[in-house]
N, C-alpha and C. Protein backbone atom coordinates (compact mmCIF):
# COMPACT_ATOMS: atom_id res chain seq x y z
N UNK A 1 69.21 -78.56 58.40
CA UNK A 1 70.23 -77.57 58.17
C UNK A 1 71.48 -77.96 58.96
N UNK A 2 72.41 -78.13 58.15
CA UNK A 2 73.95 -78.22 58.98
C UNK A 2 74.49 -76.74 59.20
N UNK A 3 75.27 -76.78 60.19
CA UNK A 3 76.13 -76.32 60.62
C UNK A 3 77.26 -76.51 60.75
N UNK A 4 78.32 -75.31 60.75
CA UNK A 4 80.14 -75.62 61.04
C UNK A 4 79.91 -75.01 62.72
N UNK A 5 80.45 -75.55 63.48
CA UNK A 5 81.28 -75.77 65.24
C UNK A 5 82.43 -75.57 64.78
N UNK A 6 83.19 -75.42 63.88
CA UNK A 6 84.76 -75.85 64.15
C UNK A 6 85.43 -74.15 65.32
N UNK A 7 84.59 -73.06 64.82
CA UNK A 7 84.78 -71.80 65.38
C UNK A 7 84.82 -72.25 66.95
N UNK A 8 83.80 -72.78 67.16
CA UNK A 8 83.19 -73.03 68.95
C UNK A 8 83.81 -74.21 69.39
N UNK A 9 84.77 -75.16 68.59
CA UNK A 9 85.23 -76.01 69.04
C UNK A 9 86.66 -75.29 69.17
N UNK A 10 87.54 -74.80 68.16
CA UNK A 10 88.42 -73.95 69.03
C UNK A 10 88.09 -73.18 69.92
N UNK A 11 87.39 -72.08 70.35
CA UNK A 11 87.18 -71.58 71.20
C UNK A 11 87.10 -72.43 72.73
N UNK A 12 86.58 -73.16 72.76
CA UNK A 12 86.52 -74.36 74.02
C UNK A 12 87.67 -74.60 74.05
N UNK A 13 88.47 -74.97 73.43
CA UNK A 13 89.80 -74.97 73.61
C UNK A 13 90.92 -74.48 74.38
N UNK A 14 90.56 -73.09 73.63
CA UNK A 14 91.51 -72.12 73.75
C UNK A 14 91.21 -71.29 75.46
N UNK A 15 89.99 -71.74 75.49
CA UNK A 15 89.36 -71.46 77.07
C UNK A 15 90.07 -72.09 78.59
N UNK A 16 90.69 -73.68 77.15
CA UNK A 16 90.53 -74.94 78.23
C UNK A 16 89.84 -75.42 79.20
N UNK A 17 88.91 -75.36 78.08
CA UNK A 17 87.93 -76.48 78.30
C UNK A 17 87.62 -77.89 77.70
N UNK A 18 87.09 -78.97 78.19
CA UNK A 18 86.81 -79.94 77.12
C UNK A 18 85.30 -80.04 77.16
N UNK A 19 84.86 -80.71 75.66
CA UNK A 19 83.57 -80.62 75.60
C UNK A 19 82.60 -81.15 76.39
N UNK A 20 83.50 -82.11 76.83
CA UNK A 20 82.45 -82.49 78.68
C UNK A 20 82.46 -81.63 79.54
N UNK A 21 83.61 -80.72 79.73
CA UNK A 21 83.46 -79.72 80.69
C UNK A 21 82.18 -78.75 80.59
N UNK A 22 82.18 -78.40 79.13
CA UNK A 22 81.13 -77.38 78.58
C UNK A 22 79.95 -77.96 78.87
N UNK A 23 79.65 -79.13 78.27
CA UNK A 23 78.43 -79.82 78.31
C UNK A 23 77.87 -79.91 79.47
N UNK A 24 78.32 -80.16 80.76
CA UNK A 24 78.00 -80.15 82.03
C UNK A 24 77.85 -78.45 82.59
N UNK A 25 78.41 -77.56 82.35
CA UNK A 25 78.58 -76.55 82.67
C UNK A 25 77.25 -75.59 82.21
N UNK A 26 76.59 -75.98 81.04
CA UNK A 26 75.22 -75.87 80.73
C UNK A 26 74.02 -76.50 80.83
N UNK A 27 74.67 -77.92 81.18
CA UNK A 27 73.16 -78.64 81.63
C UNK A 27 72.80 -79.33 80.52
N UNK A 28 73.79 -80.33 79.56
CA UNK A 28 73.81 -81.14 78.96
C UNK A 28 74.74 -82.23 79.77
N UNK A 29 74.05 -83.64 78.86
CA UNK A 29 75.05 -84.68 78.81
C UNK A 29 76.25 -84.46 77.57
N UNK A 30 77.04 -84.94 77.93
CA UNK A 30 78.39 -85.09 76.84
C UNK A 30 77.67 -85.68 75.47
N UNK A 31 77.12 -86.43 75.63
CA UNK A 31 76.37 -86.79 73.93
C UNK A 31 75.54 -85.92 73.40
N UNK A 32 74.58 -85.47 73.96
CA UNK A 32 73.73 -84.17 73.88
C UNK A 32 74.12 -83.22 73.05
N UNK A 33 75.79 -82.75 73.76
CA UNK A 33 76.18 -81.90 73.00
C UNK A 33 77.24 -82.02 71.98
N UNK A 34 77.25 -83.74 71.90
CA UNK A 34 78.02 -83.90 70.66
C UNK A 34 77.70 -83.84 69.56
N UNK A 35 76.12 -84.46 69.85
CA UNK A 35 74.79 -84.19 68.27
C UNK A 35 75.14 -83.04 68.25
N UNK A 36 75.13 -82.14 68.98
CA UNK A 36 74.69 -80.40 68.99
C UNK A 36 75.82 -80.10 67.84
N UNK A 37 77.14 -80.36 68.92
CA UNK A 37 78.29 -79.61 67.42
C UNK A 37 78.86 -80.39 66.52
N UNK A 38 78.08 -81.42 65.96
CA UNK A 38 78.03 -82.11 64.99
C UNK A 38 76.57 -82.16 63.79
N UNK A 39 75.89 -81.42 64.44
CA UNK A 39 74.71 -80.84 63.46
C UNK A 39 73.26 -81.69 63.63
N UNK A 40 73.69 -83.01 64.25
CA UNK A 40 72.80 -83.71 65.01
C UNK A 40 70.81 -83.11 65.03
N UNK A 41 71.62 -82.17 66.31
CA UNK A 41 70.49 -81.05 66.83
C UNK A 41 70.93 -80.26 67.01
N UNK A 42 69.99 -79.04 67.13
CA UNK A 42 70.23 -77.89 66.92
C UNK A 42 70.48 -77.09 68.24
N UNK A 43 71.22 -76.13 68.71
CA UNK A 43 71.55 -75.66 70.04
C UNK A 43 70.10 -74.74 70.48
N UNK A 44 69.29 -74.56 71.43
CA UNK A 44 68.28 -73.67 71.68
C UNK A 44 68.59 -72.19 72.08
N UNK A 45 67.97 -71.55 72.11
CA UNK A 45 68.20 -70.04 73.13
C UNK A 45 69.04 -70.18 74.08
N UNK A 46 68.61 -70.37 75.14
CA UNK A 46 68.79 -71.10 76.27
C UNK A 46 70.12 -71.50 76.05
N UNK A 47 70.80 -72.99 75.75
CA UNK A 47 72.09 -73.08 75.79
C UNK A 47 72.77 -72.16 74.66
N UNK A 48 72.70 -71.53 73.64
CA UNK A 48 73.88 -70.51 73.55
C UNK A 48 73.66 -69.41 74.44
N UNK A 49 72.81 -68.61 75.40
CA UNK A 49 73.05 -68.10 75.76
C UNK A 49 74.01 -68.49 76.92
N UNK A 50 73.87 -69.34 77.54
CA UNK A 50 74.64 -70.31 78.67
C UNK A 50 76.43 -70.42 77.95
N UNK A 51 76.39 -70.47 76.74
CA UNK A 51 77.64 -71.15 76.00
C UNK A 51 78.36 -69.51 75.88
N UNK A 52 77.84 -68.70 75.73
CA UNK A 52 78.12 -66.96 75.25
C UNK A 52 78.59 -66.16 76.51
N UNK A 53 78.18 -66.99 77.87
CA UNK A 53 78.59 -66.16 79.34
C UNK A 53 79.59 -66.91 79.61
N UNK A 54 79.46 -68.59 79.24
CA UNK A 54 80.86 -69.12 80.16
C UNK A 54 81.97 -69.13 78.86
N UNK A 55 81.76 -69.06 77.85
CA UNK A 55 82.78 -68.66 76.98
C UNK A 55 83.18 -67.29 76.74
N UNK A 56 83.00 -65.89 76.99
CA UNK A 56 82.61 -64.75 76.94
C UNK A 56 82.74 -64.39 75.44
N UNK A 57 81.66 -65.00 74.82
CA UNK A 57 81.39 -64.54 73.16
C UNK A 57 80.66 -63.30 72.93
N UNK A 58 81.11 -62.20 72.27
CA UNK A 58 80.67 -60.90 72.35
C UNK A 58 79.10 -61.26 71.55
N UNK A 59 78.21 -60.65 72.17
CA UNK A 59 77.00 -60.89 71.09
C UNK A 59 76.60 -60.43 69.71
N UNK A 60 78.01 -59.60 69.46
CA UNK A 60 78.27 -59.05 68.09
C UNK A 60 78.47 -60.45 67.05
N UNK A 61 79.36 -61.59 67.94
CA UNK A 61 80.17 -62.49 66.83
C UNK A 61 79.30 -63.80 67.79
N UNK A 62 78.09 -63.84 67.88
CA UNK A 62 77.26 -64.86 68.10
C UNK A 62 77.27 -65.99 66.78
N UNK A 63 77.09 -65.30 65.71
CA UNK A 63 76.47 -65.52 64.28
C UNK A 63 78.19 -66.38 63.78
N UNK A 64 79.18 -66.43 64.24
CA UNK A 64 80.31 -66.60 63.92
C UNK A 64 80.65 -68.20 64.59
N UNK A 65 80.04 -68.38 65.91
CA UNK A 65 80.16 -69.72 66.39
C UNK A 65 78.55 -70.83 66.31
N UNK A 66 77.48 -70.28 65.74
CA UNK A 66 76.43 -70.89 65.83
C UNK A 66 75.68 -71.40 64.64
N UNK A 67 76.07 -69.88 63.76
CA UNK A 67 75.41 -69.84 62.43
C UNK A 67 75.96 -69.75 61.57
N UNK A 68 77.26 -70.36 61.10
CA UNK A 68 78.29 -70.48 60.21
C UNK A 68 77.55 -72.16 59.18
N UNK A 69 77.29 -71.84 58.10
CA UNK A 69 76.38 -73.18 57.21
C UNK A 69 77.40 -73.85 56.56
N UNK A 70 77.55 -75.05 56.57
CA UNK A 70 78.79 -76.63 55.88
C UNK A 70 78.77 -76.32 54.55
């Protein structure tokens, strides 16, 4: 199953952050989480919840940066 990031890749952004920043900030490597928002692999519990506190994503619009289908 693919996925669209483009939501969660602006958002990192707009945070200013870069995706190495993020990636380290949850306890990935930078490649790790490039599969991740490239559809690679899939993100677990665990890191979106990690991605939802340091980004402050309401858990209403979870479904908006994770589960958006290509």
């Amino acid at each position: 199953m693919t996925f669209n990031h483009r939501a969660l890749r602006g958002l990192i952004v707009t945070k200013g952050f870069t995706e190495r920043d993020v990636a380290k900030k949850i306890g990935l490597t930078k490649e790790t989480f490039s599969k991740k928002m490239n559809s690679k692999s899939m993100f677990n519990v665990d890191e979106i919840a990690k991605l939802t506190d340091l980004l402050n994503i309401d858990c209403n619009d979870i479904y908006k940066y994770f589960l958006v289908r290509e």
